[in-house]
Every structure is written in structure tokens, then in C-alpha cells.
Protein backbone atom coordinates (compact mmCIF):
# COMPACT_ATOMS: atom_id res chain seq x y z
CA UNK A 1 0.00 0.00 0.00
CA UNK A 2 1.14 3.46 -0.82
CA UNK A 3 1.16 5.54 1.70
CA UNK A 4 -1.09 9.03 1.07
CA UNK A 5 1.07 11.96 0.60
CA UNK A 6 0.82 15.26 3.35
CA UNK A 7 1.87 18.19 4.85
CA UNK A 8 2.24 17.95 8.96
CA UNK A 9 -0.67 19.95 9.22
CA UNK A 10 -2.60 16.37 7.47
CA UNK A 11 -3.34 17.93 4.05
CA UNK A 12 -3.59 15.36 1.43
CA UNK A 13 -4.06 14.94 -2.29
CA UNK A 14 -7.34 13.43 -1.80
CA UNK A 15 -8.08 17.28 0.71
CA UNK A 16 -6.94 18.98 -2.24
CA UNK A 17 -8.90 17.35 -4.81
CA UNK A 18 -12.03 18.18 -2.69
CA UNK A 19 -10.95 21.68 -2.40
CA UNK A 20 -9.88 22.55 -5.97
CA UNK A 21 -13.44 20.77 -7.10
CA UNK A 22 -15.61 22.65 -4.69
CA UNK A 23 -13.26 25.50 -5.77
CA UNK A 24 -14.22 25.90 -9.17
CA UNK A 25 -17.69 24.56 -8.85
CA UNK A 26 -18.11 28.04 -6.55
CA UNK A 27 -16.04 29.87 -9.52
CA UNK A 28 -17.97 29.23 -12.31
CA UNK A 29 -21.28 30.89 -10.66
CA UNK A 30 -19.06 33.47 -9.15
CA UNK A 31 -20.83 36.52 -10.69
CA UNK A 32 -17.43 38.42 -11.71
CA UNK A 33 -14.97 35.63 -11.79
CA UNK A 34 -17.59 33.11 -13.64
CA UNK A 35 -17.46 34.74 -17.38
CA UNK A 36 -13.43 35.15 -16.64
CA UNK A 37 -13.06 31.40 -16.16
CA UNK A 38 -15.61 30.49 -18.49
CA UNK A 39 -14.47 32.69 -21.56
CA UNK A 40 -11.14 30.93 -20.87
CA UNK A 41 -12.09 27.06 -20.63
CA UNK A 42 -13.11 25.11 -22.24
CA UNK A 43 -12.38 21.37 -20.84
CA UNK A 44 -13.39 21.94 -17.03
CA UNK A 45 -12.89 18.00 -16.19
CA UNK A 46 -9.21 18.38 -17.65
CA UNK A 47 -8.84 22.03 -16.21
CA UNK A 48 -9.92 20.88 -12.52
CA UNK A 49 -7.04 17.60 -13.54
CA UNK A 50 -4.24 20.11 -14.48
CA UNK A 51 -5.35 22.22 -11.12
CA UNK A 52 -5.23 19.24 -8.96
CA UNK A 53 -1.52 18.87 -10.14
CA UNK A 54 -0.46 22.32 -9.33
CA UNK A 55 -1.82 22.51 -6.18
CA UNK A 56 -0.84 19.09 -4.88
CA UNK A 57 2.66 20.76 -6.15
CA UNK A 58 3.09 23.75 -4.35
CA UNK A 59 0.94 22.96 -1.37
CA UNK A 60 2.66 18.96 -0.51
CA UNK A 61 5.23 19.11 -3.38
CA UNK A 62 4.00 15.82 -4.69
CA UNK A 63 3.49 15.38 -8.42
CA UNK A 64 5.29 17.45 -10.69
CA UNK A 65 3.43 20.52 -12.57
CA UNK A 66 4.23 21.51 -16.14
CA UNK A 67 3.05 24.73 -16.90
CA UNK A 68 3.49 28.69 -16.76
CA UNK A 69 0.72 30.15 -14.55
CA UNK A 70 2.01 33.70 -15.10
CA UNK A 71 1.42 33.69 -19.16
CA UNK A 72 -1.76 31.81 -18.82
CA UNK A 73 -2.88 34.61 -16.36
CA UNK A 74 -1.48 37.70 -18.39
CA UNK A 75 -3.66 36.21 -21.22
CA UNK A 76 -6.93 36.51 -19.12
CA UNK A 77 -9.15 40.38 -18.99
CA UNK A 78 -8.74 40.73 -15.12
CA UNK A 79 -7.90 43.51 -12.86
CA UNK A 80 -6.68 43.52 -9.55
CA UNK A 81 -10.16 43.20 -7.45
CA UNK A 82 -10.37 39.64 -9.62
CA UNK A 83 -7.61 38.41 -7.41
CA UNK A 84 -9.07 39.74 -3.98
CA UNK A 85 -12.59 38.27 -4.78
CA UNK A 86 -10.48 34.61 -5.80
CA UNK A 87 -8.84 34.63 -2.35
CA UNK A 88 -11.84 35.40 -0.70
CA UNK A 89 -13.69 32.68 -2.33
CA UNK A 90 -10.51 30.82 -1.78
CA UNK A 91 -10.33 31.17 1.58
CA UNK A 92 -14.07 30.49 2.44
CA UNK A 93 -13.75 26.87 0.69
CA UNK A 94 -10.71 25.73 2.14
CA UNK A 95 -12.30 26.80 5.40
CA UNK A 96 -15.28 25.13 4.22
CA UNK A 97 -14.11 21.95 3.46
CA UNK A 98 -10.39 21.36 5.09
CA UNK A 99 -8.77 21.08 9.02
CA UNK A 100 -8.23 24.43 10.34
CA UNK A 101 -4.70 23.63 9.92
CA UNK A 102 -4.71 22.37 6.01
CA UNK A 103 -7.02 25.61 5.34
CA UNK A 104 -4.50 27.41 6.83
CA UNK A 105 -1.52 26.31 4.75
CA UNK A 106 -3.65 26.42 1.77
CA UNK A 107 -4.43 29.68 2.42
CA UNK A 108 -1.00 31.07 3.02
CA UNK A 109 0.54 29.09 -0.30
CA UNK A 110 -2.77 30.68 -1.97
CA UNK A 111 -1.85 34.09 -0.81
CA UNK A 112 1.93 34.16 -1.71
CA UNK A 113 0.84 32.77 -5.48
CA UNK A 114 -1.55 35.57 -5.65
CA UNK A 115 0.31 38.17 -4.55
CA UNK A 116 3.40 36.96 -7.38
CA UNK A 117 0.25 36.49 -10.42
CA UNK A 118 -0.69 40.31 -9.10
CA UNK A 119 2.74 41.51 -9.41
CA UNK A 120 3.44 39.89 -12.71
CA UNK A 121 0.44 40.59 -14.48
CA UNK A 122 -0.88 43.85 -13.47
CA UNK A 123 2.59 45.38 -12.21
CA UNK A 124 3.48 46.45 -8.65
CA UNK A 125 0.19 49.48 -8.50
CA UNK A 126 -1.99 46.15 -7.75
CA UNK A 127 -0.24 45.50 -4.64
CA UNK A 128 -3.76 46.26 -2.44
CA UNK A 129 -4.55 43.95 -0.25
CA UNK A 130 -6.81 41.09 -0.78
CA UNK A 131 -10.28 41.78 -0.14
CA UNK A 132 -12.42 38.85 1.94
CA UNK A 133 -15.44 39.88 -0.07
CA UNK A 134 -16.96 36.57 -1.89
CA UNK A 135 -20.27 38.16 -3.03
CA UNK A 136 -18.98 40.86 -5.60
């Protein structure tokens, strides 16, 4: 038996599958960052796949992601509140459906991403911090 990769907080592949589906399920009826996502995909089984990958990457550094977030994201029409309302939204699901603990280092990997993404796509004027607003 193969033993389940995680983090010492208990975060596991099988956590972050949850969390990336729930994720995007809350996305795509997200009323600003819905049309972003879905003017941009077009496989959402495949997208959710390649998601799972990056995040069991960064967050447990299991798998190994191929891919350049940064020119996928400078492709997209977003602005900088984009980014606050996806780590809101973030941040509520994780905290929905993780440990306290896992949220936490979901979170914190989450916001560190973000805040790089922000800074490379929109330049250093879109430094603002995150907004916890998931309505907008």
C-alpha cells in the first residue's frame, strides 16, 4: 500500500482534490470571476485535472506541474479586485471543506501565489490587499 502523501498539518491529495473541485464549482457561478473562467475554458474536467496537479505541487510538493501560470494569467481580462474576490472565495472553501490547519496552509501558499500572479500581471500598482469579499 502506498502511503497518502501530506503536509504535517494532514493535508492530502485526496483534501486537495475536494478543495480545488468545490473551488471551481463556486467559480464558475461566481458573478465576476464566472465569465473570466468560463471565456477561458473550455475542458473543465481536464482544467480541474491540471489544477489538482499544481496545487498538490506547491501545497505537498508531490506530483510534478508543467506549466506557466504567469502567461496563462497575463492572457486573461482581469484587474486587480479579480484576485481579492479569488482569495476570498478561496479562503471560504478551504475553510469550508479542510482542518483548520490544512485551510490554513492552503491559504497562506494561496496568498503568496496571488500576490506573485498580481505583481506579474498587473505590475506592482496592484499591490492592495486582498479583499475577503466573496459576493462581488
Amino acid at each position: 500500500m502506498i502511503d497518502e502523501p501530506s503536509t504535517p498539518t494532514g493535508l492530502t491529495t485526496d483534501g486537495i482534490a475536494l478543495l480545488v473541485k468545490r473551488f471551481y464549482a463556486r467559480v464558475r457561478s461566481h458573478a465576476s470571476l464566472g465569465p473570466v473562467f468560463e471565456a477561458s475554458v473550455t475542458d473543465w474536467v481536464a482544467h480541474e485535472q491540471r489544477l489538482i496537479t499544481y496545487w498538490c505541487w506547491v501545497a505537498l510538493r508531490v506530483n510534478y506541474y508543467r506549466g506557466k501560470p504567469m502567461d496563462m494569467h497575463r492572457r486573461l481580462p482581469i484587474h486587480a479586485n479579480h484576485f481579492a474576490q479569488w482569495l476570498a472565495l478561496w479562503r471560504q472553501t478551504a475553510n469550508d471543506v479542510l482542518d483548520p490547519a490544512s485551510a490554513r496552509h492552503v491559504i497562506a501558499v494561496a496568498e503568496r501565489i496571488g500576490h506573485g500572479l498580481r505583481l506579474g500581471t498587473l505590475g506592482p500598482d496592484a499591490q492592495a490587499p486582498p479583499s475577503r469579499d466573496v459576493t462581488a
